[in-house]
PDB file of N, CA and C in Angstrom:
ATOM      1  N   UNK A   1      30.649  79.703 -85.631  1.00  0.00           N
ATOM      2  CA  UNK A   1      31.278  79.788 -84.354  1.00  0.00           C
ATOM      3  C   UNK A   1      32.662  80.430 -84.464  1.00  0.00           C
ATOM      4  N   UNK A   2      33.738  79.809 -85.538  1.00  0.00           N
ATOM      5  CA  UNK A   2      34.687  80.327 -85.730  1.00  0.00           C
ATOM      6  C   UNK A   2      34.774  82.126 -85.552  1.00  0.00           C
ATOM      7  N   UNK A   3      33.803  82.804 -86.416  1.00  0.00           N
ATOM      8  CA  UNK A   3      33.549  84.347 -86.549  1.00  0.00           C
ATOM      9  C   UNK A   3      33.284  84.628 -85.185  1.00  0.00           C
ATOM     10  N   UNK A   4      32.034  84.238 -84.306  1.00  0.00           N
ATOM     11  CA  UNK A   4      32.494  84.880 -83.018  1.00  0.00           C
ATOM     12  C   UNK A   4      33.321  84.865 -82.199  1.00  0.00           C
ATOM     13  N   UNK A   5      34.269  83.882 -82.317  1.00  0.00           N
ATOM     14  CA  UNK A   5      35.348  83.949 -81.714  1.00  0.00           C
ATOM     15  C   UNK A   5      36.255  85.263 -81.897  1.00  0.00           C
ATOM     16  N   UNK A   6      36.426  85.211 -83.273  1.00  0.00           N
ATOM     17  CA  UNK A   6      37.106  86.329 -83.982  1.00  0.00           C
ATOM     18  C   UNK A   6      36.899  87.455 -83.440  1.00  0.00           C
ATOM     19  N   UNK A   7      35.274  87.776 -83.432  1.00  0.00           N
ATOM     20  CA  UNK A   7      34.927  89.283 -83.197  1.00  0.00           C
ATOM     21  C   UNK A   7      35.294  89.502 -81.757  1.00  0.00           C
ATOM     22  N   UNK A   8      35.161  88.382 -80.867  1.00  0.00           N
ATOM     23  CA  UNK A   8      35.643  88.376 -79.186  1.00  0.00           C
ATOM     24  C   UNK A   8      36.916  88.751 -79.424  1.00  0.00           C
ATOM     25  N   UNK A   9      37.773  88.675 -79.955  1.00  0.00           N
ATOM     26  CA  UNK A   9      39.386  88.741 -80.133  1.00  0.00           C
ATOM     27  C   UNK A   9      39.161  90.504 -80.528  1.00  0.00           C
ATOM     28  N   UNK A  10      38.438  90.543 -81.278  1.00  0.00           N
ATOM     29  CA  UNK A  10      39.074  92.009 -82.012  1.00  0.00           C
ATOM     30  C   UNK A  10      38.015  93.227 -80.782  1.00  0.00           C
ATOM     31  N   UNK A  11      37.018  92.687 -80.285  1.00  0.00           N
ATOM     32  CA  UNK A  11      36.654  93.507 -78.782  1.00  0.00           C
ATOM     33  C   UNK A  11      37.388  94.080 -78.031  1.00  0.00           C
ATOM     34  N   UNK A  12      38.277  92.667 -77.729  1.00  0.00           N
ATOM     35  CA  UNK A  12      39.168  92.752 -76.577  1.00  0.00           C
ATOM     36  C   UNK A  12      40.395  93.952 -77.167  1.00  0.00           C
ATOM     37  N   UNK A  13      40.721  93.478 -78.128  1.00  0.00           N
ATOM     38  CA  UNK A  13      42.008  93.886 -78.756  1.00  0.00           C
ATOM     39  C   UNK A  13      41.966  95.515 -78.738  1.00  0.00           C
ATOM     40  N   UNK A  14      40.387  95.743 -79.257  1.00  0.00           N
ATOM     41  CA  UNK A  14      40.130  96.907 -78.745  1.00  0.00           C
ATOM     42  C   UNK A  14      39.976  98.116 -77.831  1.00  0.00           C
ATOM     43  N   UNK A  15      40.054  97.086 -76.601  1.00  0.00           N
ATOM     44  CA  UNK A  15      39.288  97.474 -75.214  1.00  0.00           C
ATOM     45  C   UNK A  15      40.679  97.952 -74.549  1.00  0.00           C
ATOM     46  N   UNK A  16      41.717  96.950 -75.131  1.00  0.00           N
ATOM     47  CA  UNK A  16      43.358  97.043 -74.718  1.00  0.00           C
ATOM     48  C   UNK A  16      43.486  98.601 -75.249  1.00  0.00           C
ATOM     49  N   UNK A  17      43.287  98.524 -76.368  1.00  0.00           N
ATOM     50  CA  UNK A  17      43.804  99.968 -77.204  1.00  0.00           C
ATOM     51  C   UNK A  17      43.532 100.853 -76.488  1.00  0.00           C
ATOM     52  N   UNK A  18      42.120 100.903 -76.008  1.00  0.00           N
ATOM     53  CA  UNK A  18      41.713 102.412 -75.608  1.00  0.00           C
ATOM     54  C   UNK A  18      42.432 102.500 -73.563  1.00  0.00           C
ATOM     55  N   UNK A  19      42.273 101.121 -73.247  1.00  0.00           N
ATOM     56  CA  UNK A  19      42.995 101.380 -72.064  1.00  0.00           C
ATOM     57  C   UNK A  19      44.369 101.972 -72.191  1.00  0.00           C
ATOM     58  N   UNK A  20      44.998 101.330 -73.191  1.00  0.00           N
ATOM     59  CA  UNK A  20      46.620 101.983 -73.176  1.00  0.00           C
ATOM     60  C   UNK A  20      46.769 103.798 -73.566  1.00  0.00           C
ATOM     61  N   UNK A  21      45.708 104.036 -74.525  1.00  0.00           N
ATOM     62  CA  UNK A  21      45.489 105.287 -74.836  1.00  0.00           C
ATOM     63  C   UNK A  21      44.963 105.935 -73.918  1.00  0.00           C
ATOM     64  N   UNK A  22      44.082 105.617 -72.426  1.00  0.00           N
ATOM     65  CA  UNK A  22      43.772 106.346 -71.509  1.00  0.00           C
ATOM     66  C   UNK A  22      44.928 106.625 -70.419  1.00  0.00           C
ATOM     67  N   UNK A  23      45.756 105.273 -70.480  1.00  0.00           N
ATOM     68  CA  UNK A  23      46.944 105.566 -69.539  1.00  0.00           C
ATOM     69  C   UNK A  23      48.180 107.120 -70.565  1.00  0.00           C
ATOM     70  N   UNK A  24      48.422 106.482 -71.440  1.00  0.00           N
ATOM     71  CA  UNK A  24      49.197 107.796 -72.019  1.00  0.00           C
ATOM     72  C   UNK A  24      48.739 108.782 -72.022  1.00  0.00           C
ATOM     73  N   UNK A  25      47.537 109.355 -71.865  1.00  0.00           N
ATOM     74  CA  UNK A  25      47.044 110.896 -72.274  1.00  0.00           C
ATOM     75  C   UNK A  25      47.225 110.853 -70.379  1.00  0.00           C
ATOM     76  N   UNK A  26      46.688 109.539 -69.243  1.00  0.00           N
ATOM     77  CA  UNK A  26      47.010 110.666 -67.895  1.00  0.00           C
ATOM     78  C   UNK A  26      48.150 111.001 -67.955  1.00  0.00           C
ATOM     79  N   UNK A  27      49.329 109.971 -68.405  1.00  0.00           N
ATOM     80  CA  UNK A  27      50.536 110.132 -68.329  1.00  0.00           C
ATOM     81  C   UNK A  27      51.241 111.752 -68.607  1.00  0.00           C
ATOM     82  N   UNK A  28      50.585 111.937 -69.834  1.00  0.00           N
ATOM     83  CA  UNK A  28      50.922 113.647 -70.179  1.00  0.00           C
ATOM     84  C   UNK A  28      50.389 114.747 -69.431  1.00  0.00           C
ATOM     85  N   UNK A  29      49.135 113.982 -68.539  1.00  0.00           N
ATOM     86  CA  UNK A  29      48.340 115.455 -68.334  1.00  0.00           C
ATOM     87  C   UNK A  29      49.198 115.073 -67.258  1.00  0.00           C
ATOM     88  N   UNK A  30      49.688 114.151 -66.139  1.00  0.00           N
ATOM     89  CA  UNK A  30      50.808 114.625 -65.127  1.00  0.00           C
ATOM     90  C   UNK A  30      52.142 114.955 -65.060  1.00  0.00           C
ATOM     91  N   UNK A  31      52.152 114.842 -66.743  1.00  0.00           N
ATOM     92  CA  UNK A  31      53.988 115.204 -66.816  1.00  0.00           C
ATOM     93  C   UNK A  31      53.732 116.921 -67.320  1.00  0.00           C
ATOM     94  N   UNK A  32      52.536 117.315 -67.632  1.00  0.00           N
ATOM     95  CA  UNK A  32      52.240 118.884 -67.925  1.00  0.00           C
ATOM     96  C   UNK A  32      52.028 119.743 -66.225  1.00  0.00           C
ATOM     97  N   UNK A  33      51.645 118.633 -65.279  1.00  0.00           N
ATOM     98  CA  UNK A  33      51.253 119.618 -63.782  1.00  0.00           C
ATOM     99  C   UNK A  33      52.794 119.162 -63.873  1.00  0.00           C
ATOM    100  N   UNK A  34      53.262 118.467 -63.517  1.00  0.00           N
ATOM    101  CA  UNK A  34      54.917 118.517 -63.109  1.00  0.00           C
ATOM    102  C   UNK A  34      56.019 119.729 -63.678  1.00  0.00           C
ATOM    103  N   UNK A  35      55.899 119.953 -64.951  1.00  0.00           N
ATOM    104  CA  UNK A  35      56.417 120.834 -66.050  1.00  0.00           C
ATOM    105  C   UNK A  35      56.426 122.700 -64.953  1.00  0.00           C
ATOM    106  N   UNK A  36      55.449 122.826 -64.328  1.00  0.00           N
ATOM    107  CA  UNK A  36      55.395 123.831 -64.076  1.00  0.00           C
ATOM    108  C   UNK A  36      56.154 123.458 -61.992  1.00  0.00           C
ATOM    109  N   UNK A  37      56.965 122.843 -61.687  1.00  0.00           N
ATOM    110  CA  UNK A  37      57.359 123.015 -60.641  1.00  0.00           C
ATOM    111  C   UNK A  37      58.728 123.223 -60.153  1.00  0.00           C
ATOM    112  N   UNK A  38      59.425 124.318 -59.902  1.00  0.00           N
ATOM    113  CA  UNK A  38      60.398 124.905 -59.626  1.00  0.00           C
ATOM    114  C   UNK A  38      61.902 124.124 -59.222  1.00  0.00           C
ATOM    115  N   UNK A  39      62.651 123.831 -59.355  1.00  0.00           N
ATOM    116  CA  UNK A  39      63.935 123.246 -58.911  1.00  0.00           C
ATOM    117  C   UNK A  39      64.964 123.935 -58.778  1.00  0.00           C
ATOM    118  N   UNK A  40      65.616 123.859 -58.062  1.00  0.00           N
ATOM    119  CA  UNK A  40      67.293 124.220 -57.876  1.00  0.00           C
ATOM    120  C   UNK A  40      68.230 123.711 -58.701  1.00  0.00           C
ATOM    121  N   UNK A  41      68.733 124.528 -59.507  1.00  0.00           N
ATOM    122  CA  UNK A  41      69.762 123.682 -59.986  1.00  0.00           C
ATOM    123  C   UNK A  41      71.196 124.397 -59.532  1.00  0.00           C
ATOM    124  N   UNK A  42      72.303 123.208 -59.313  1.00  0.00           N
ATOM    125  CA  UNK A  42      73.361 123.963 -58.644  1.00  0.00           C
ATOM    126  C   UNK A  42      74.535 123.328 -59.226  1.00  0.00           C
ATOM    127  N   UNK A  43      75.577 124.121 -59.545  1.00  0.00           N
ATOM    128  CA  UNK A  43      76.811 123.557 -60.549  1.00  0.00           C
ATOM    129  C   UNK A  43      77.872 123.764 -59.485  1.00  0.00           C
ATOM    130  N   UNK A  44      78.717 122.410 -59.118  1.00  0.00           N
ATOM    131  CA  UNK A  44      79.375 122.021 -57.781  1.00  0.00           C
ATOM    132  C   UNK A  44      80.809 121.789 -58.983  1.00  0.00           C
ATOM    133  N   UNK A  45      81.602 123.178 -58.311  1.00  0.00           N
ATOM    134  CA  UNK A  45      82.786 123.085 -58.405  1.00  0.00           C
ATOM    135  C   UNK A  45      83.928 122.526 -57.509  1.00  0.00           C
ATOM    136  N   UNK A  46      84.221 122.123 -56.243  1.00  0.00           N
ATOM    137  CA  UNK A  46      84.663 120.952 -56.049  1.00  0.00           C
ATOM    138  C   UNK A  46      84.502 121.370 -54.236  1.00  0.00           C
ATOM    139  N   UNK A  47      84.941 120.910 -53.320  1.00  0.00           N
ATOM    140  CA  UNK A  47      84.622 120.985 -52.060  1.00  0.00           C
ATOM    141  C   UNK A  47      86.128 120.581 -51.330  1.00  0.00           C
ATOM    142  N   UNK A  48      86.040 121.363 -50.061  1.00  0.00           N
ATOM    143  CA  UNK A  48      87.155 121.136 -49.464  1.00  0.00           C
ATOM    144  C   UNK A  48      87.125 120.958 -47.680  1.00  0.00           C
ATOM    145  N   UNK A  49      87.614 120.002 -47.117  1.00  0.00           N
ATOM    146  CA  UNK A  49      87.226 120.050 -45.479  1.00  0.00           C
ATOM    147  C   UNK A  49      88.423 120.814 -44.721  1.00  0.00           C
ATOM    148  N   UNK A  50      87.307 122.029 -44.196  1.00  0.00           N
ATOM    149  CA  UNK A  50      88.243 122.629 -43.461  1.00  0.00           C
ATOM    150  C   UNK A  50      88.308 122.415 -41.915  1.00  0.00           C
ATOM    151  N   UNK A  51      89.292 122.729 -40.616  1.00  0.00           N
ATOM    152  CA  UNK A  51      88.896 122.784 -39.242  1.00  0.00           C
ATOM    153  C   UNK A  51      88.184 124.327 -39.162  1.00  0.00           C
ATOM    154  N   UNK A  52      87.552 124.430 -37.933  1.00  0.00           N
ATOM    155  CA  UNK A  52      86.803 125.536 -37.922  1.00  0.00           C
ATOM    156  C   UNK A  52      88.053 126.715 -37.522  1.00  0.00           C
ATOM    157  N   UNK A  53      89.345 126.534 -37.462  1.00  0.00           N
ATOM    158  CA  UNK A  53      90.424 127.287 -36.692  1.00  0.00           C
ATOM    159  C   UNK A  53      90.856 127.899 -37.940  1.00  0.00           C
ATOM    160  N   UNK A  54      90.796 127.188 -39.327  1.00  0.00           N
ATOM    161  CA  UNK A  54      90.787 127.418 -40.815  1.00  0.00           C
ATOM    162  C   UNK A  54      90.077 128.387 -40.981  1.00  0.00           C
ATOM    163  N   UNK A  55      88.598 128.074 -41.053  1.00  0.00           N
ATOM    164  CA  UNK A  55      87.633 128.962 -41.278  1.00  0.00           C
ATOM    165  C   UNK A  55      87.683 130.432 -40.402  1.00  0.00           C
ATOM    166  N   UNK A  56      88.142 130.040 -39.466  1.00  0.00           N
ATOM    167  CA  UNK A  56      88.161 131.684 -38.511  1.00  0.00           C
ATOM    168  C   UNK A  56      89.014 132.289 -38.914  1.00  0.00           C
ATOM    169  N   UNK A  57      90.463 131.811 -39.782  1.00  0.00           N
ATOM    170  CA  UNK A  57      91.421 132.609 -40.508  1.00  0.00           C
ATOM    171  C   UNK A  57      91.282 133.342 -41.713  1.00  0.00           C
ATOM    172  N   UNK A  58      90.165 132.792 -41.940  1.00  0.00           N
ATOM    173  CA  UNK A  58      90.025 133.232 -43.816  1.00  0.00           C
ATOM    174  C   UNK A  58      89.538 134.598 -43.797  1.00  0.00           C
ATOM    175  N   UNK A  59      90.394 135.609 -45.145  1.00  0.00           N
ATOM    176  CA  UNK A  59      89.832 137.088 -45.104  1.00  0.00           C
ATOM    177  C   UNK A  59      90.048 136.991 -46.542  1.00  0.00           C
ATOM    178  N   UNK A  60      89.753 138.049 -47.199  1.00  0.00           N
ATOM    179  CA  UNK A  60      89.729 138.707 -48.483  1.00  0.00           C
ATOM    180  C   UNK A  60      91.249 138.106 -49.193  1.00  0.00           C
ATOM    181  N   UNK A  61      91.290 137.264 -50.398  1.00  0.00           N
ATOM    182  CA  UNK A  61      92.484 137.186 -51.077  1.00  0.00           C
ATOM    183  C   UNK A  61      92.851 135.862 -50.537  1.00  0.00           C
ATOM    184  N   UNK A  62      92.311 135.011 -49.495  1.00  0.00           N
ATOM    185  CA  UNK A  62      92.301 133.725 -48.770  1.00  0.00           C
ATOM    186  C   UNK A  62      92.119 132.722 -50.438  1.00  0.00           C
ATOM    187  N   UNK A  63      93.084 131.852 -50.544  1.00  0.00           N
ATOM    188  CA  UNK A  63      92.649 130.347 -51.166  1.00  0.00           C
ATOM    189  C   UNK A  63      92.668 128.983 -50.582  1.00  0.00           C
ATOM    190  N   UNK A  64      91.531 128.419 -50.845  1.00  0.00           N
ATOM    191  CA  UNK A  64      91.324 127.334 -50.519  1.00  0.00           C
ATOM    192  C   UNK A  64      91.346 126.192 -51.691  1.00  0.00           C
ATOM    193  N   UNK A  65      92.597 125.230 -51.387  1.00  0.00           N
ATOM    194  CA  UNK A  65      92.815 124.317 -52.706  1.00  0.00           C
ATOM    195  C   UNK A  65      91.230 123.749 -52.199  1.00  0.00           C
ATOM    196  N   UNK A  66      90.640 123.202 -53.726  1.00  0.00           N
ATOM    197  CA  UNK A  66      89.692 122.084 -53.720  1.00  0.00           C
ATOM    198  C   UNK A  66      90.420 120.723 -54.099  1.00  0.00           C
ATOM    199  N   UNK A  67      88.951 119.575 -54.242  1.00  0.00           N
ATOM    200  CA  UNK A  67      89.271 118.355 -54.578  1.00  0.00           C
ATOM    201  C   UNK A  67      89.104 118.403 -55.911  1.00  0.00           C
ATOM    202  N   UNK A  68      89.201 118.988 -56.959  1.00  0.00           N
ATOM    203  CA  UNK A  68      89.230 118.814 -57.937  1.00  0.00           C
ATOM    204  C   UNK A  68      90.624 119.412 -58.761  1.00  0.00           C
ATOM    205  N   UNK A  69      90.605 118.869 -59.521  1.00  0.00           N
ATOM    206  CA  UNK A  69      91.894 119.273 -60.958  1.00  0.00           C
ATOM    207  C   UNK A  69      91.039 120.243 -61.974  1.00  0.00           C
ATOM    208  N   UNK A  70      91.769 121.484 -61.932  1.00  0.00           N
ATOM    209  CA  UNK A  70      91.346 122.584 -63.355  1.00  0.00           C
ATOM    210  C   UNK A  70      91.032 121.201 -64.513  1.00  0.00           C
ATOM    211  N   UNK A  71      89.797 121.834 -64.784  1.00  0.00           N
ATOM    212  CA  UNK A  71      89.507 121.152 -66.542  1.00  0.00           C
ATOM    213  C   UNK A  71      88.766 119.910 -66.103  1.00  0.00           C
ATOM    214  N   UNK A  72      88.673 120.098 -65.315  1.00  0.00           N
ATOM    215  CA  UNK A  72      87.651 118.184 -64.571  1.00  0.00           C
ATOM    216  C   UNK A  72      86.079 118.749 -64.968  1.00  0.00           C
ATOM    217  N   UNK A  73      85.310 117.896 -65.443  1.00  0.00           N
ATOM    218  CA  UNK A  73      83.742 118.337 -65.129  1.00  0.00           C
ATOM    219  C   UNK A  73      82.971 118.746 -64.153  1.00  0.00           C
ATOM    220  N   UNK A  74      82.487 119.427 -64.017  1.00  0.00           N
ATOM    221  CA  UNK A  74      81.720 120.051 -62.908  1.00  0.00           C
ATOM    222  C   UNK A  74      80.467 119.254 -62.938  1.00  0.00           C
ATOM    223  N   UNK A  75      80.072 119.063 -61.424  1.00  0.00           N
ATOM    224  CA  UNK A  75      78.867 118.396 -61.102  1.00  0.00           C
ATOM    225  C   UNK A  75      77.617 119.386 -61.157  1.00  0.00           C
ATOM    226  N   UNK A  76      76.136 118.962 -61.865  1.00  0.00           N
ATOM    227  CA  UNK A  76      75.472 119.315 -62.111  1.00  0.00           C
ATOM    228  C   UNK A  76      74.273 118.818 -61.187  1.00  0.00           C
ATOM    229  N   UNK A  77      73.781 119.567 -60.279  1.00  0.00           N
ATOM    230  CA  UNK A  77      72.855 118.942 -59.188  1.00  0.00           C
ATOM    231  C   UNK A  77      71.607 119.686 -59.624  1.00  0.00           C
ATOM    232  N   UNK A  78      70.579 118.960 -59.488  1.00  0.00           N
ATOM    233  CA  UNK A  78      69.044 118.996 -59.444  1.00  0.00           C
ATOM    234  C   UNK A  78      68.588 118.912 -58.195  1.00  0.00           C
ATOM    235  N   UNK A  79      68.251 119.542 -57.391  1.00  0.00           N
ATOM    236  CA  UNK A  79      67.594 119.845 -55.632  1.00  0.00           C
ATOM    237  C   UNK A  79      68.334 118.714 -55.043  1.00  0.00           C
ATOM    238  N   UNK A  80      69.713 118.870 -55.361  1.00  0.00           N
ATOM    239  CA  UNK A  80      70.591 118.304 -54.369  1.00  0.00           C
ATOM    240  C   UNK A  80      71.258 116.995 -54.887  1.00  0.00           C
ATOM    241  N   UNK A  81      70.191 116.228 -56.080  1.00  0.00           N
ATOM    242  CA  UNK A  81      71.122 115.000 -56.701  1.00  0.00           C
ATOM    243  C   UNK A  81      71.329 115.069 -58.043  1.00  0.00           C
ATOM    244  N   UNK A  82      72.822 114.834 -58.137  1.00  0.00           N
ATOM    245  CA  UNK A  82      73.613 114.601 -59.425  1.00  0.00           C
ATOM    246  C   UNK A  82      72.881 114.169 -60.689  1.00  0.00           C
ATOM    247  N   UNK A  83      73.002 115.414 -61.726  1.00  0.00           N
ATOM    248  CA  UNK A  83      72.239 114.530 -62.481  1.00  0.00           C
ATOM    249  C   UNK A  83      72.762 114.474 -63.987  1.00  0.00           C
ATOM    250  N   UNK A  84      74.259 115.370 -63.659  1.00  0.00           N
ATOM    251  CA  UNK A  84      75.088 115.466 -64.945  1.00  0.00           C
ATOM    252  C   UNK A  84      76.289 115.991 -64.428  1.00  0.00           C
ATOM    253  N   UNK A  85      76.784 116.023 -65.737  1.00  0.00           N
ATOM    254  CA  UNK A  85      78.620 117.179 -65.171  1.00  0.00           C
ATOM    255  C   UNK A  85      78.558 117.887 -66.546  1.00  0.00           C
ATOM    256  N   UNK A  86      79.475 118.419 -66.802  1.00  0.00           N
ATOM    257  CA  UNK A  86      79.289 119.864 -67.169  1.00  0.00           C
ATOM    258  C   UNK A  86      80.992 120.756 -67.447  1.00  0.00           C
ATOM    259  N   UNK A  87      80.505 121.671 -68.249  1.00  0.00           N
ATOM    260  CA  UNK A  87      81.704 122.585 -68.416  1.00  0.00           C
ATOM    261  C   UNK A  87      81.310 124.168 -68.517  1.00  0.00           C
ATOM    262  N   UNK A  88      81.793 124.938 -68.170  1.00  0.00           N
ATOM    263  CA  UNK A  88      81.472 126.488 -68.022  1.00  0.00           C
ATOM    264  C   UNK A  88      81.479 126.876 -69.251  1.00  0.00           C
ATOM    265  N   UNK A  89      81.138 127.978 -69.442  1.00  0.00           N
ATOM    266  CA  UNK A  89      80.600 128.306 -71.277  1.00  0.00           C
ATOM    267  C   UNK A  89      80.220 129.795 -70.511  1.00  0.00           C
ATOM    268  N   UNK A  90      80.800 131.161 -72.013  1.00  0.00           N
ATOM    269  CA  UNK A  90      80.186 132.684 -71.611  1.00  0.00           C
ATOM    270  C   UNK A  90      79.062 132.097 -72.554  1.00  0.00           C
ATOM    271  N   UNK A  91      77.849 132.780 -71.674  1.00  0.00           N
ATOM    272  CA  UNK A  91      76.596 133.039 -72.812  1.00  0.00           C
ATOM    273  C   UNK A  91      76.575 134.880 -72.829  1.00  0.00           C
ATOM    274  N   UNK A  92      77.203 135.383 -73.580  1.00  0.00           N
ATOM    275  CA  UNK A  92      77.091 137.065 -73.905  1.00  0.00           C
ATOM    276  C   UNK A  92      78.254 136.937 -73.074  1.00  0.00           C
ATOM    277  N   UNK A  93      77.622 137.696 -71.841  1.00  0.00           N
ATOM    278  CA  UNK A  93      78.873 138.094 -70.468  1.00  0.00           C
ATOM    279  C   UNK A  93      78.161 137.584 -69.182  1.00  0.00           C
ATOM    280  N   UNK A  94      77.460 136.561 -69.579  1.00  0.00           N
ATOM    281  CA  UNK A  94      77.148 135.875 -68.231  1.00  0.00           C
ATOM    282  C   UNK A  94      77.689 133.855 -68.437  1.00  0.00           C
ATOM    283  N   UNK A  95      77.715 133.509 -67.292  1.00  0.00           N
ATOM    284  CA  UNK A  95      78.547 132.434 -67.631  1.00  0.00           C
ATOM    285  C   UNK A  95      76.987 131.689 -67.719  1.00  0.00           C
ATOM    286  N   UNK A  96      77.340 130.360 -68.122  1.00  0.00           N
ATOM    287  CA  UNK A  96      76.486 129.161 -68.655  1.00  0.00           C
ATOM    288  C   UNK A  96      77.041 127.616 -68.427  1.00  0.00           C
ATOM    289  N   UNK A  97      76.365 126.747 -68.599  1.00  0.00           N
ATOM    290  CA  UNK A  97      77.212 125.440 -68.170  1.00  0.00           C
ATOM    291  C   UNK A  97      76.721 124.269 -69.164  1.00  0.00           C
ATOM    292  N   UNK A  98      77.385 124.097 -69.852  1.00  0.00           N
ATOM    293  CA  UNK A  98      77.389 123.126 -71.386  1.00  0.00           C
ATOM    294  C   UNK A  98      78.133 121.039 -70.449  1.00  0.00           C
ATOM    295  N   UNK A  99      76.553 120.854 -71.070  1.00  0.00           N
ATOM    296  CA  UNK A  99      75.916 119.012 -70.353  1.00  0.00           C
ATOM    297  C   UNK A  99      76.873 118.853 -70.980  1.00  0.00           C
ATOM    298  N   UNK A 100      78.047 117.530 -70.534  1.00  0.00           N
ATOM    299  CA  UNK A 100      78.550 116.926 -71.659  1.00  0.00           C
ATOM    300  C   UNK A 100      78.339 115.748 -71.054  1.00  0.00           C
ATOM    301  N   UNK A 101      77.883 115.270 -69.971  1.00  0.00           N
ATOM    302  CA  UNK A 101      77.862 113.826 -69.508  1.00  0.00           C
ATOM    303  C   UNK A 101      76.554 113.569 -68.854  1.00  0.00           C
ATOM    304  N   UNK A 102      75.662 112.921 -69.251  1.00  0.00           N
ATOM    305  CA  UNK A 102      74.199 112.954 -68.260  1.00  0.00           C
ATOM    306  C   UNK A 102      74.496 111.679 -67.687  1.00  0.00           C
ATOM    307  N   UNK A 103      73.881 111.759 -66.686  1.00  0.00           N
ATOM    308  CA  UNK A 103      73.773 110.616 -65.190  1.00  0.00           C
ATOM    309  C   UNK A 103      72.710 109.839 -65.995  1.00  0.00           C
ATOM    310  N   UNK A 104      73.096 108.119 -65.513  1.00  0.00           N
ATOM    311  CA  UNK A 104      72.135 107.165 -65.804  1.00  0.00           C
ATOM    312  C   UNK A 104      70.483 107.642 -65.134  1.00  0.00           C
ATOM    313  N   UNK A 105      69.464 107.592 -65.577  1.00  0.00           N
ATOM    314  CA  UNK A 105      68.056 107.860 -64.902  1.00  0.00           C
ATOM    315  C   UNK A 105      68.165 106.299 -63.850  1.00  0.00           C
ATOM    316  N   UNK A 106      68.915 105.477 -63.868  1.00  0.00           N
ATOM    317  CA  UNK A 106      68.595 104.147 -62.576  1.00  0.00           C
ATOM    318  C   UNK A 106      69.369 104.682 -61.760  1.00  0.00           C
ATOM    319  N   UNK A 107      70.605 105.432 -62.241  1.00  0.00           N
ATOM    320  CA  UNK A 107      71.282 106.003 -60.923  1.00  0.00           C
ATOM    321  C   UNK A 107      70.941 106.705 -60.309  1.00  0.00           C
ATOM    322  N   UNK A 108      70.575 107.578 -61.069  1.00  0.00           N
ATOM    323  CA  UNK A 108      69.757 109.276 -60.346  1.00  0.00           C
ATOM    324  C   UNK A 108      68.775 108.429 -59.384  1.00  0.00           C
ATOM    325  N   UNK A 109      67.826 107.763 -59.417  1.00  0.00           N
ATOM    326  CA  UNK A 109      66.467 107.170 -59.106  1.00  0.00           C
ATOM    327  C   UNK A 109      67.411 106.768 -57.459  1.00  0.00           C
ATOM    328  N   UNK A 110      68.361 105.865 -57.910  1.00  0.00           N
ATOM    329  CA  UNK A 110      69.120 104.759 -56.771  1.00  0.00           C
ATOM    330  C   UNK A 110      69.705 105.947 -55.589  1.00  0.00           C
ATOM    331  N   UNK A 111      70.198 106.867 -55.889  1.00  0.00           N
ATOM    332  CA  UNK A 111      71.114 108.224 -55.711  1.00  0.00           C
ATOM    333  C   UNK A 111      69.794 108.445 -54.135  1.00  0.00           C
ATOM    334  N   UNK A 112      68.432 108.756 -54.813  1.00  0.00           N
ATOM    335  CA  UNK A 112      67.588 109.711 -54.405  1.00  0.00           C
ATOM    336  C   UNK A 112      67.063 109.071 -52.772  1.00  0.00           C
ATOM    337  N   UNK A 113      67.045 107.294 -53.117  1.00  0.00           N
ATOM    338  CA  UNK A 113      66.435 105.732 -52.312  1.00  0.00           C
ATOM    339  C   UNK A 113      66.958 106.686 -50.898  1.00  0.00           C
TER     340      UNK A 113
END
């Protein structure tokens, strides 16, 4: 009696395995359709509120202070939510933007609610 017990244990134990191994392989085959879907990404150098009497003044050679301080990290948006900050970088002679801070994944998630 003892032994069939056993072999009931190592069935099951089995039956677990291959369920967990069927969930990870869907898991990949939907993180491979996801892999191929397009995003925005947009690097937010700082923002400023103007009146529209502002905006009707502005011409060529016009500055507008922002809310940010030179040398602050730049916000790194993914189709609109934060998902890092960042610093400008030349790649050749085009500019680039080097992660130095990634956003918590509970925040990003909480951000999106």
């Amino acid at each position: 009696m003892g032994e069939e017990n056993n072999t009931e244990e190592k069935v099951e134990e089995q039956s677990i395995s291959t369920e967990e191994s069927d969930q990870i392989s869907s898991s990949a085959d939907n993180l491979k359709v996801l892999e191929n879907i397009d995003v925005k990404l947009t690097v937010e150098v700082g923002s400023a509120e103007l009146k529209i009497r502002e905006l009707l003044r502005l011409n060529e050679g016009s500055v507008i202070e922002l809310d940010r301080l030179a040398g602050d990290p730049l916000d790194i948006l993914i189709n609109g939510t934060m998902i890092a900050k960042g610093e400008v970088v030349m790649v050749g002679e085009r500019f680039g933007i080097r992660f130095v801070e990634i956003v918590d994944p509970q925040k990003r998630i909480e951000s999106v609610k």
